[in-house]
Protein backbone atom coordinates (compact mmCIF):
# COMPACT_ATOMS: atom_id res chain seq x y z
CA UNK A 1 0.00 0.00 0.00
CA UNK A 2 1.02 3.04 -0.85
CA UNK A 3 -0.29 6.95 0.29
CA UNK A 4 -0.39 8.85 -3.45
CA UNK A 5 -1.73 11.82 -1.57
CA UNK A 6 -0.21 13.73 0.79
CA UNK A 7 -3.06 15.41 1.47
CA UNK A 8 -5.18 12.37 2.53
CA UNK A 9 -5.53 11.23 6.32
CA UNK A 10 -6.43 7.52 6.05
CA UNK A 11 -6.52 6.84 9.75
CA UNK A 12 -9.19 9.98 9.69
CA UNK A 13 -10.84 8.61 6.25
CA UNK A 14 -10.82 5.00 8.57
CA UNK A 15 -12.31 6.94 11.77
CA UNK A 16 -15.00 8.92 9.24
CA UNK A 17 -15.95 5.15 8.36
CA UNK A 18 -16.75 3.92 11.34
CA UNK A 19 -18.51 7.43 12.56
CA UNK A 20 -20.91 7.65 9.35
CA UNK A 21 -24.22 7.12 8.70
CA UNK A 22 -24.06 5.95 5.28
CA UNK A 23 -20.77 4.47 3.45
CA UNK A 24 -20.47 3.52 -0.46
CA UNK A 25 -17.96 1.41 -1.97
CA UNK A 26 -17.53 1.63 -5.09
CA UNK A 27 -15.75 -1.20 -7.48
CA UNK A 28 -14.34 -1.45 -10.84
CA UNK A 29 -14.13 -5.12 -11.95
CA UNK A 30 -12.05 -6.08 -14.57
CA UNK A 31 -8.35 -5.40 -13.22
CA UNK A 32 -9.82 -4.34 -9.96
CA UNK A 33 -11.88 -7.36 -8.33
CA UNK A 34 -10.97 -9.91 -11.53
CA UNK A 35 -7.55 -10.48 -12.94
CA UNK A 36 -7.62 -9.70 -16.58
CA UNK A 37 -8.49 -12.49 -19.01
CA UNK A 38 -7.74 -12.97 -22.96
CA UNK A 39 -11.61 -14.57 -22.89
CA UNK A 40 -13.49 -11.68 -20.97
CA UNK A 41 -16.37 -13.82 -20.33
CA UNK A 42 -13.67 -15.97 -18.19
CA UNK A 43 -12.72 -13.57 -15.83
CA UNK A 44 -13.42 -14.69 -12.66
CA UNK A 45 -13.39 -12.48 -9.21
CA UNK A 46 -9.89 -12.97 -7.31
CA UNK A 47 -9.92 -15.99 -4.73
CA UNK A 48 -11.66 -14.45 -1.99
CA UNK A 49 -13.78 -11.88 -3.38
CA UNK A 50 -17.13 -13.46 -3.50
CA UNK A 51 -16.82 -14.10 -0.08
CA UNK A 52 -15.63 -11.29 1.12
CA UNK A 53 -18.38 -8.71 -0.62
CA UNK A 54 -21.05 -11.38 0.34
CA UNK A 55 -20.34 -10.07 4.11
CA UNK A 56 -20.22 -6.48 2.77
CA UNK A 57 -23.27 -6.87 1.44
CA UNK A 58 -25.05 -8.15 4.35
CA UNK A 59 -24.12 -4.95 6.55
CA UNK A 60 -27.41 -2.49 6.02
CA UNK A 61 -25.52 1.30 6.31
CA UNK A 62 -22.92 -0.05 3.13
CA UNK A 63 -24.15 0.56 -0.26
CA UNK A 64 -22.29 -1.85 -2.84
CA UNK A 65 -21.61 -0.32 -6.32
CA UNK A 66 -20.25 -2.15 -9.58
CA UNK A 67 -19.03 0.51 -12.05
CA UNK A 68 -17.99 -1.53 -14.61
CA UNK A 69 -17.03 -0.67 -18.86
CA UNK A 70 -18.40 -4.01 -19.37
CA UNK A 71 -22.35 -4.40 -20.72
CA UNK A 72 -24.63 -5.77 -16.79
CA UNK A 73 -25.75 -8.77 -18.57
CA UNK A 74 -22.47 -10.20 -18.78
CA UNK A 75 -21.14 -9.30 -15.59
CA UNK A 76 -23.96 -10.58 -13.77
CA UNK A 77 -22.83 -14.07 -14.55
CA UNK A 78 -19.30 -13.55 -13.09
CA UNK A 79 -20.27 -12.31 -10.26
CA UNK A 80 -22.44 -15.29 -8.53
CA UNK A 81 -22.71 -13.27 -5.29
CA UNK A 82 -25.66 -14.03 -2.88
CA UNK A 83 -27.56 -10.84 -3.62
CA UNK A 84 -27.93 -8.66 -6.59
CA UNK A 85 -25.76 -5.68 -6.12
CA UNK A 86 -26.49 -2.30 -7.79
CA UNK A 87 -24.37 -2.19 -10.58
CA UNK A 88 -23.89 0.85 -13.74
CA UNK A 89 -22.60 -0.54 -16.75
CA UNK A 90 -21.61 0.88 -20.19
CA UNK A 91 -19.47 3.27 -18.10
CA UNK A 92 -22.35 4.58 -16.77
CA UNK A 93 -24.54 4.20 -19.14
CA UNK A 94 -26.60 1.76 -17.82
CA UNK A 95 -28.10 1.12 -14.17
CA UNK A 96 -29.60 -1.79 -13.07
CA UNK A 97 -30.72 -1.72 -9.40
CA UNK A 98 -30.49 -3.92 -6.91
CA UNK A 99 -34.40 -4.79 -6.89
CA UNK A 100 -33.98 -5.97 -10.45
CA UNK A 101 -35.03 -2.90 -12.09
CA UNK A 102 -32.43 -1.40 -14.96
CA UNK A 103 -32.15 1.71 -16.61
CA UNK A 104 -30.29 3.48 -19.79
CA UNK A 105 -29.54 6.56 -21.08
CA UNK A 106 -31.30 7.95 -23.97
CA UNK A 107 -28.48 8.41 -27.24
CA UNK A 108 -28.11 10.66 -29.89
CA UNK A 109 -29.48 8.70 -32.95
CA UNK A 110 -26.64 10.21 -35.14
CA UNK A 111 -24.04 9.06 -32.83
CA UNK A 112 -25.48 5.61 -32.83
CA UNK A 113 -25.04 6.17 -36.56
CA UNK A 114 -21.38 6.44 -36.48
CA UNK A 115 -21.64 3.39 -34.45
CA UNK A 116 -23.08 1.08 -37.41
CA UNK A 117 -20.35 3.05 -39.75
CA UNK A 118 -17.43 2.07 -37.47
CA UNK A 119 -19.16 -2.12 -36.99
CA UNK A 120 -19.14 -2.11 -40.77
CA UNK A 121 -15.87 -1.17 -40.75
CA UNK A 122 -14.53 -3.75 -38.38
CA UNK A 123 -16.02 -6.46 -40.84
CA UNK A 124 -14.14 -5.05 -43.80
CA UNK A 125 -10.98 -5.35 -42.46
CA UNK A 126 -11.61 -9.01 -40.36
CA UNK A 127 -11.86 -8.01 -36.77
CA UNK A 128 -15.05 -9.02 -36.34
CA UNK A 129 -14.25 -11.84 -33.80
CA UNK A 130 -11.83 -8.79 -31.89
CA UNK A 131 -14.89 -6.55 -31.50
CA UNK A 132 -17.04 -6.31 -28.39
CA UNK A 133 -20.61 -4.68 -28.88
CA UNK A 134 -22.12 -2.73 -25.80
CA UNK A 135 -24.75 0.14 -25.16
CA UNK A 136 -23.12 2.83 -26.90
CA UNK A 137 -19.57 1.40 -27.49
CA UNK A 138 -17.65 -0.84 -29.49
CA UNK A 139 -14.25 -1.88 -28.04
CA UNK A 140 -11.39 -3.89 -29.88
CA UNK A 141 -9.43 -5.97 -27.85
CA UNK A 142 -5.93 -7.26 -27.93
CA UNK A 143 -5.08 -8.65 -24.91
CA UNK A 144 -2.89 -11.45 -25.21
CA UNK A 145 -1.98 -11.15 -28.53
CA UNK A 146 1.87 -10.77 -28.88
CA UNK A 147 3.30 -7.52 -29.75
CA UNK A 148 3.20 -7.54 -33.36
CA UNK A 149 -0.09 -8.65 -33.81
CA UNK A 150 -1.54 -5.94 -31.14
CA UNK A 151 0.46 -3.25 -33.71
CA UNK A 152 -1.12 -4.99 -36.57
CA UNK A 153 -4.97 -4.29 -35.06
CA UNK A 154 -4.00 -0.91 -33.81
CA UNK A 155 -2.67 0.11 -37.32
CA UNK A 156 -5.84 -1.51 -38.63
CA UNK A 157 -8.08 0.49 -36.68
CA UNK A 158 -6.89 3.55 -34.43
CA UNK A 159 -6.86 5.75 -37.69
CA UNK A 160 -9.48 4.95 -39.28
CA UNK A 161 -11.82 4.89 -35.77
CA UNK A 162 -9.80 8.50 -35.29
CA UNK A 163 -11.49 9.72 -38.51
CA UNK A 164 -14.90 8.35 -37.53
CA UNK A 165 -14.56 10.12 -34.14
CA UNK A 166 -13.98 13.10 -35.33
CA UNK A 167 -17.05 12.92 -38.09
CA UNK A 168 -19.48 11.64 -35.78
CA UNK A 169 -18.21 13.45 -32.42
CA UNK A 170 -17.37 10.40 -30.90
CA UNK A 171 -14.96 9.12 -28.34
CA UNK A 172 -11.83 7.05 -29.22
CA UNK A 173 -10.49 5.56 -26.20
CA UNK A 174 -7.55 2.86 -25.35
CA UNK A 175 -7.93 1.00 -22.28
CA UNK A 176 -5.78 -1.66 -20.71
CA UNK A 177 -5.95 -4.41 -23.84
CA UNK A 178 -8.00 -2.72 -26.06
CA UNK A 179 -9.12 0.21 -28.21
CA UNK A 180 -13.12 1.98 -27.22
CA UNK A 181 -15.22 4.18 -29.68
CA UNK A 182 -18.20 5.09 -27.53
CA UNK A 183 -20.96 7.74 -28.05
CA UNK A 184 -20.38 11.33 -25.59
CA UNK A 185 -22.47 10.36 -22.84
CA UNK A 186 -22.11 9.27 -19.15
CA UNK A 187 -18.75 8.30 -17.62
CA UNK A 188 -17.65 6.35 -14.38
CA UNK A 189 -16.99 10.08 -12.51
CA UNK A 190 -21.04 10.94 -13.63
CA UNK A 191 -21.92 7.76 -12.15
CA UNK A 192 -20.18 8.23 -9.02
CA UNK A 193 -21.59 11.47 -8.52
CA UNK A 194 -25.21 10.39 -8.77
CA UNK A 195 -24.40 8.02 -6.52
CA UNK A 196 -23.21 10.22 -3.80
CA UNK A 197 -25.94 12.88 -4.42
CA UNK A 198 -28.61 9.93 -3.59
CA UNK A 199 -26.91 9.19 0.00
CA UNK A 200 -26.76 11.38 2.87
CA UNK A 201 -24.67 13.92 3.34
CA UNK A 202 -21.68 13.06 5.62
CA UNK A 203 -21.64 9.39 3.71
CA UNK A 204 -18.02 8.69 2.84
CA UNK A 205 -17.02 6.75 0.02
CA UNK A 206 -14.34 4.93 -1.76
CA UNK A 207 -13.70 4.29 -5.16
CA UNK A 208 -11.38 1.27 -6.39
CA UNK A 209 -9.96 0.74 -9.78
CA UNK A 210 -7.37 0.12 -12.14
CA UNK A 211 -7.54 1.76 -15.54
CA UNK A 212 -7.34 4.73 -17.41
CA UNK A 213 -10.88 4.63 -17.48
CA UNK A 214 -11.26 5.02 -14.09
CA UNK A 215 -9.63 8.51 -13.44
CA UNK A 216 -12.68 10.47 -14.18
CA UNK A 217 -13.98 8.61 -10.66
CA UNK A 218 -10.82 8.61 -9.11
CA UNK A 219 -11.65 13.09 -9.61
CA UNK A 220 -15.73 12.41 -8.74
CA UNK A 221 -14.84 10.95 -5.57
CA UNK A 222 -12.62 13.61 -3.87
CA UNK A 223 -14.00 15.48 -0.99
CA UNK A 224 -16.24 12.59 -0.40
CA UNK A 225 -13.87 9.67 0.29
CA UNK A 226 -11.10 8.26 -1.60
CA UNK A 227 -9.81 7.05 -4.78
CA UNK A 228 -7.66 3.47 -4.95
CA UNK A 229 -5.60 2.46 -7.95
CA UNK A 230 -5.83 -1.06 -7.87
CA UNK A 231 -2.88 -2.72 -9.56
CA UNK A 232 0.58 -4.61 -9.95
CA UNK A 233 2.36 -1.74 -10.86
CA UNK A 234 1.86 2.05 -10.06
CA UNK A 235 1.18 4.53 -12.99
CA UNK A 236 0.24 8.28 -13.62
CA UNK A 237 -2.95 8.34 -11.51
CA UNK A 238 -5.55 11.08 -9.45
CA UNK A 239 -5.83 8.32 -7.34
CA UNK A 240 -5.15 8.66 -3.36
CA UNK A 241 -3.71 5.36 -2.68
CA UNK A 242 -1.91 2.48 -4.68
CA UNK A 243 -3.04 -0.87 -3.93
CA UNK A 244 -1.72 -4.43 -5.17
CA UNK A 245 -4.25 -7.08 -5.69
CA UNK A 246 -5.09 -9.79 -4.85
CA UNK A 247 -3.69 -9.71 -1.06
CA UNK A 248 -3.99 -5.56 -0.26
CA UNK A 249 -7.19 -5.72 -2.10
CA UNK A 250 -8.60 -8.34 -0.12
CA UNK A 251 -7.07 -6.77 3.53
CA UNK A 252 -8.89 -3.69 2.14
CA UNK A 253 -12.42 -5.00 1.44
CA UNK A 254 -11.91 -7.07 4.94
CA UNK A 255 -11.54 -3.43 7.04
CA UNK A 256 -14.96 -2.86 5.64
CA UNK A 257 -16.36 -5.63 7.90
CA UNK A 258 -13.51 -5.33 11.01
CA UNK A 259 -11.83 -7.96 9.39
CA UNK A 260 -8.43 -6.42 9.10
């Protein structure tokens, strides 16, 4: 573990914890509570995990939050937790409650446009099979493909996605293994911020994650609680702490409970 913040006082974020009425945690999953996986619909939660935000969950004044790039329907199946948990997908996009209940942001009909455009283009060139479809967003992926084959996609499509972008005002993103266009809507900092408004106001919050992707909560979050890279190794971040997983992860989520 490691303080990124000199400005943060985690015995005082710990004692805030404790003190509160309300308390939100708020998880990224792939890199964060799953190890990354070439077959996304493979990656399983760290050892531990389940277990561990099964206890969460049963403790009434903690509200459990999945903020997740990946589409809900195919996260619900990797998690396999006892209850449904609240989770936004789509980077916000979606919400889909804890009662069952599930939400989405209306779209720009011209951006979903430029969405079809870039699809078709992915089938010209034979990524296809590479090409992950989700509310709003397509994302290429290349993890664990070696080096010359990940330059090989990139060269195939970061240009020609760059000129798309630009003449349908979307956004062209690279995330850990991968390559996003997605339309100009919510983000994982938006999401955050509803979520605060909706809880009371000395609730104290955390947000944990790993990717680029994740910065724009890692900036929601401040003032309100704190923001925890969640990696192997430490990069550029707004983050307030540096955590490795699995084992700091896990002694993190455990505090949550008094099991630290």
């Amino acid at each position: 573990m490691k303080i990124l913040n000199p400005d943060i006082d985690l015995e005082l974020f710990y004692h805030r914890r404790l003190e509160v009425s309300q308390k939100a945690l708020l998880l990224d999953y792939d890199g964060t509570l799953a190890p990354f996986h070439k077959e996304p619909n493979k990656a399983e939660p760290y050892p531990g995990i389940r277990e561990v935000l099964n206890r969460i969950m049963q403790v009434p004044d903690i509200r459990v939050v999945i903020i997740t790039g990946r589409w809900t329907k195919d996260l619900v199946p990797l998690l396999q937790l006892e209850k449904q948990p609240e989770i936004w997908g789509s980077h916000g996009l979606e919400r889909l409650k804890t009662d069952g209940s599930y939400e989405i942001d209306s779209m720009d009909e011209h951006h979903l446009d430029g969405l079809v455009v870039a699809d078709e283009l992915i089938e010209e060139v034979g990524l296809s099979s590479r090409c992950e479809k989700k509310p709003g967003c397509l994302a290429i992926h290349w993890r664990g493909l070696d080096e010359g084959k990940v330059k090989e996609i990139k060269n195939l499509v970061e240009s020609r996605w760059s000129t798309l972008a630009q003449a349908w005002q979307l956004n062209l993103l690279e995330f850990d293994g991968g390559l996003e266009l997605r339309v100009p809507a919510r983000n994982k900092g938006d999401a955050v911020e509803t979520i605060l408004e909706e809880m009371a106001q000395d609730a104290v919050g955390a947000y944990l994650g790993d990717d680029l992707t994740d910065e724009d909560a890692f900036k929601a979050i401040k003032g309100k609680g704190i923001g925890i890279l969640v990696r192997d190794e430490l990069r550029p971040t707004a983050a307030d702490l540096w955590i490795r997983p699995p084992e700091e992860l896990l002694t993190f989520l455990s505090g949550w409970i008094g099991e630290d």
